[in-house]
Each structure stands twice: as structure tokens, then as C-alpha cells.
C-alpha atoms as a PDB file:
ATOM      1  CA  UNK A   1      81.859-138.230 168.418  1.00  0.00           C
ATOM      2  CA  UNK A   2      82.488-134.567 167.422  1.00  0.00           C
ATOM      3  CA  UNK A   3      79.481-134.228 164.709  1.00  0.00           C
ATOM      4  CA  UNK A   4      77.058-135.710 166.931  1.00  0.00           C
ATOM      5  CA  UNK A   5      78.346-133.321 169.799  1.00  0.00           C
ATOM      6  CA  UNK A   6      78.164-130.587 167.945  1.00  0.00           C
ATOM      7  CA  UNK A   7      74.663-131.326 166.880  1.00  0.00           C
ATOM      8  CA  UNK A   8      73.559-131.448 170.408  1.00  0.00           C
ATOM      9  CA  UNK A   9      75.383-128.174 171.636  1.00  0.00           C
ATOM     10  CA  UNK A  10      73.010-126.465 168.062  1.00  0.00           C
ATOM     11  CA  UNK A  11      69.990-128.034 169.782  1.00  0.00           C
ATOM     12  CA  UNK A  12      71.071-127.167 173.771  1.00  0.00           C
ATOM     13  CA  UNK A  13      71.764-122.984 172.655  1.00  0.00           C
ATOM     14  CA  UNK A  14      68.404-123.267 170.751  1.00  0.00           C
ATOM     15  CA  UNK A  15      66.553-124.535 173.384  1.00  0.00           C
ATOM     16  CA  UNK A  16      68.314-121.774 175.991  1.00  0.00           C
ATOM     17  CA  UNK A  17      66.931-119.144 173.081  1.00  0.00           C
ATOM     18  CA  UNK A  18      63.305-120.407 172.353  1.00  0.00           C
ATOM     19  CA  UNK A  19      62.494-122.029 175.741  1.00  0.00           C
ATOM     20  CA  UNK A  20      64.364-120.335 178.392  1.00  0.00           C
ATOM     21  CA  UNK A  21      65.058-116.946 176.658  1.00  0.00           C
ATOM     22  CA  UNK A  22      68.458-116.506 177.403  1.00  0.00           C
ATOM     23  CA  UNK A  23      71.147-115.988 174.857  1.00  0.00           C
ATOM     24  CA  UNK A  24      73.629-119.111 175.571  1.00  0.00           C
ATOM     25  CA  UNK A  25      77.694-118.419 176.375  1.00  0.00           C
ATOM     26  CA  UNK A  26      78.651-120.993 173.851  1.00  0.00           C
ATOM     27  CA  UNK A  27      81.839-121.486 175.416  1.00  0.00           C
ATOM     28  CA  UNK A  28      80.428-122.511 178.914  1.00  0.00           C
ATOM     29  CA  UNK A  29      77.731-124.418 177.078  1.00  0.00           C
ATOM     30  CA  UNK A  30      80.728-126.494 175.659  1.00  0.00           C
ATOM     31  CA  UNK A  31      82.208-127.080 178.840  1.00  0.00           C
ATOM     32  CA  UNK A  32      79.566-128.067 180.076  1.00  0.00           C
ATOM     33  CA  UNK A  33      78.245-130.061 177.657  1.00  0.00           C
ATOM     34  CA  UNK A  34      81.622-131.814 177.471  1.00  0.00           C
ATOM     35  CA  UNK A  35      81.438-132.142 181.602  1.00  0.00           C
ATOM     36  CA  UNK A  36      78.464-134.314 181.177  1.00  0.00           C
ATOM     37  CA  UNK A  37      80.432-136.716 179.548  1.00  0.00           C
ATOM     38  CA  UNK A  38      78.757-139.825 177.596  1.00  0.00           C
ATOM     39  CA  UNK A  39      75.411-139.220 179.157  1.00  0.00           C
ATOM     40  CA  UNK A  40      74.171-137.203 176.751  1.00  0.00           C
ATOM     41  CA  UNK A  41      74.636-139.450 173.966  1.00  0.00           C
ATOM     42  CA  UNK A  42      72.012-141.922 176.017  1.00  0.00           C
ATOM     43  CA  UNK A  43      68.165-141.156 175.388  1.00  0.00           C
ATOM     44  CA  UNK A  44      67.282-141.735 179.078  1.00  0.00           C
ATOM     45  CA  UNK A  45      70.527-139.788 180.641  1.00  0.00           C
ATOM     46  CA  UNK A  46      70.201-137.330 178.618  1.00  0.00           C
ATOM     47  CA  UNK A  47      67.272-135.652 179.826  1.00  0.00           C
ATOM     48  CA  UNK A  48      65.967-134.916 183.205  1.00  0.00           C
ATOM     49  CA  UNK A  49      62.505-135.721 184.856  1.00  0.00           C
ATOM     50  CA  UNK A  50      61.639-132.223 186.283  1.00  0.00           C
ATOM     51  CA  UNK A  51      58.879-133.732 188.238  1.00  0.00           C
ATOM     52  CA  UNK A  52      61.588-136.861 189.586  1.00  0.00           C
ATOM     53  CA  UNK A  53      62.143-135.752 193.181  1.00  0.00           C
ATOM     54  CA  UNK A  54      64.987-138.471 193.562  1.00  0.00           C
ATOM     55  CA  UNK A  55      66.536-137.490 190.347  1.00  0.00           C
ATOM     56  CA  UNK A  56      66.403-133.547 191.643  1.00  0.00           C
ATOM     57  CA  UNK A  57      68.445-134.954 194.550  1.00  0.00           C
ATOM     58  CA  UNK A  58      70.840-136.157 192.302  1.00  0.00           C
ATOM     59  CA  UNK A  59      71.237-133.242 190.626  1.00  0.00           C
ATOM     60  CA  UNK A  60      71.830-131.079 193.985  1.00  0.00           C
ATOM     61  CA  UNK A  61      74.347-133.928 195.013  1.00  0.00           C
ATOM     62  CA  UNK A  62      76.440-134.327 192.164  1.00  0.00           C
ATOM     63  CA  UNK A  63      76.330-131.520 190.288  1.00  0.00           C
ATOM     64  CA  UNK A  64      75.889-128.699 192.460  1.00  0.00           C
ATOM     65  CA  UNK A  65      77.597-129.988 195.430  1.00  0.00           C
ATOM     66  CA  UNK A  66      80.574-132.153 193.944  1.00  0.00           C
ATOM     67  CA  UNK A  67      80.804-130.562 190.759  1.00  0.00           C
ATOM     68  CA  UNK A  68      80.160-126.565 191.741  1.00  0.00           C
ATOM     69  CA  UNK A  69      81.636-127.157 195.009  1.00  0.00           C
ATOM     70  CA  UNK A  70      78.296-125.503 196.519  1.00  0.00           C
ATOM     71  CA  UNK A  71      77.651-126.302 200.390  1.00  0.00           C
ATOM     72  CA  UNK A  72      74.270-127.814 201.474  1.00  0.00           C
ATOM     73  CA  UNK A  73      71.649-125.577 201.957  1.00  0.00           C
ATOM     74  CA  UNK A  74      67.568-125.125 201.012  1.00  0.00           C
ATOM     75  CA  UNK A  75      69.079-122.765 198.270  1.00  0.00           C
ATOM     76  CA  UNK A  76      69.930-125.569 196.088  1.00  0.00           C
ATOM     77  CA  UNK A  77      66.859-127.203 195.548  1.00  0.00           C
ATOM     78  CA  UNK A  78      64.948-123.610 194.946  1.00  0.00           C
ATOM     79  CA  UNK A  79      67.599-122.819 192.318  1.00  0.00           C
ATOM     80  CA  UNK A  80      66.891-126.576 190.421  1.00  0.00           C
ATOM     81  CA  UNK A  81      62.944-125.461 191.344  1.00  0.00           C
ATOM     82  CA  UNK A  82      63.388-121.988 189.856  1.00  0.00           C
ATOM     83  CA  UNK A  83      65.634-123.709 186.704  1.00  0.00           C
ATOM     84  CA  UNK A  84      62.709-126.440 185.975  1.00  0.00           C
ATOM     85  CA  UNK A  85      59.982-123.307 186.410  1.00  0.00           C
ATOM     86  CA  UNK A  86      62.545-121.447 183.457  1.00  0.00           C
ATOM     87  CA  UNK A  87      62.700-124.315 181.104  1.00  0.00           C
ATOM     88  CA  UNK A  88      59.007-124.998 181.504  1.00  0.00           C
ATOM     89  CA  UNK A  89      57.181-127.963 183.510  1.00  0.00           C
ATOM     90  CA  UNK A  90      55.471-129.018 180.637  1.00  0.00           C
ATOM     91  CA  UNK A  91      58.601-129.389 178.546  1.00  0.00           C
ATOM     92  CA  UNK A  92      59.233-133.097 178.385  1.00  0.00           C
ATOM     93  CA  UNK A  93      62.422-132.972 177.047  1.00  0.00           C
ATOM     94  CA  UNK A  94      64.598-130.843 179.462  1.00  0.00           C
ATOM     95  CA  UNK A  95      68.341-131.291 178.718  1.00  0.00           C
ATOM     96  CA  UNK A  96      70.238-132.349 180.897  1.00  0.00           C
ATOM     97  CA  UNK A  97      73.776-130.286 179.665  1.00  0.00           C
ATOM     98  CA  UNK A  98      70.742-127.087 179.666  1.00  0.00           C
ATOM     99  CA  UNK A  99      69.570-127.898 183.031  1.00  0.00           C
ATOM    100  CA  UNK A 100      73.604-127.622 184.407  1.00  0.00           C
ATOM    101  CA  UNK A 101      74.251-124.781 182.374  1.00  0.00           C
ATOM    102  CA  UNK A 102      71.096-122.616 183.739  1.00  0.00           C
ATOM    103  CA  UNK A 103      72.514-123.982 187.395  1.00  0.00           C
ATOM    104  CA  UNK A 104      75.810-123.196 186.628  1.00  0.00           C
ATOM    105  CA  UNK A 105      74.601-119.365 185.886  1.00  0.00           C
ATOM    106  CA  UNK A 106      71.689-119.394 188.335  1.00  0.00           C
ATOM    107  CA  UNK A 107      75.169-119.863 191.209  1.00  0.00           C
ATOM    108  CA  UNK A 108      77.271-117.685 189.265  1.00  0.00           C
ATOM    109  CA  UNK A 109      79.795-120.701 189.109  1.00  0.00           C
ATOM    110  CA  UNK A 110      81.041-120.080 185.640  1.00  0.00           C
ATOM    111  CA  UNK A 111      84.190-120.250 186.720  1.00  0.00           C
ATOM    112  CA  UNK A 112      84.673-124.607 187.798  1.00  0.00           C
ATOM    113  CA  UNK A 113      84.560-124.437 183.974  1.00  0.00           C
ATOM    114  CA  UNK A 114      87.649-122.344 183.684  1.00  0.00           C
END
């Protein structure tokens, strides 16, 4: 549990540093670490497929809409576009507790996480 969490969360705020450039809020990376819940303990859930248009969908429907309460609109998808483009294409690994936090910023919707 905790250890292993913790772990991830060092290797999430490095990979905001060294592959995004931005200097993580540890706090919200927490939160939102914690928000994703079990799946980041799975190799396959963990991650997302940048290049996976039905997985993008996904993304946009249950994390941006039901999770940052964000209406439907082309705005979503450019912000997952323009969060993929940040993390790099060629990344294979993209995170996917990185991935929500850079949305979660990108919408200014720091505040679902209290």
C-alpha cells in the first residue's frame, strides 16, 4: 500500500520535472494520485496509450466530464491533445495519475481535489 504509493507519486513529480517541465504541486499530485484509485498499481491501467483514440474518449468522459465536472465541448479533446503533445508522443510510458494531473491544471480544476 503506502510504500508502493509513495514510490509512484517520487516517479509521477519526476516525470512532471524531466518530461513535462513543470514543477509538480505535490499535494494535488496526491490527490490525484489517490483519485485514481487501484489502477495505478496495474501495469496496463496505469499508463495511457496517447495514440488510443478510444482510450482518449475515456479520458474526456470520465475524468474530465464526471470527475472535473467539465461540460462537452471540442475543448476537451485539444486539452488531452495539447497534454499528450507536453508529455511527449514518443514517451511510451505516460502516467496515467500525470496525464490527470496536467488536465486537472490545463482546466484550472484544482479545486474537485479540495
Amino acid at each position: 500500500g503506502m510504500g508502493k504509493r509513495d514510490d509512484l507519486i517520487a516517479q509521477y513529480a519526476d516525470d512532471l520535472r524531466n518530461k513535462c517541465g513543470m514543477e509538480p504541486d505535490m499535494a494535488l499530485l496526491e490527490k490525484v494520485t489517490k483519485g485514481c484509485g487501484p489502477a495505478i498499481y496495474n501495469r496496463d491501467a496505469s499508463t495511457v496509450a496517447g495514440s488510443d483514440t478510444a482510450e482518449l474518449e475515456t479520458i474526456k468522459k470520465n475524468f474530465l466530464m464526471k470527475k472535473l465536472g467539465l461540460a462537452d465541448s471540442e475543448s476537451l479533446m485539444g486539452g488531452i491533445q495539447s497534454v499528450i503533445e507536453t508529455y511527449g508522443r514518443s514517451e511510451r510510458n505516460k502516467y496515467r495519475a500525470v496525464v490527470y494531473y496536467m488536465l486537472t491544471k490545463h482546466f484550472g480544476k484544482e479545486s474537485v481535489y479540495g
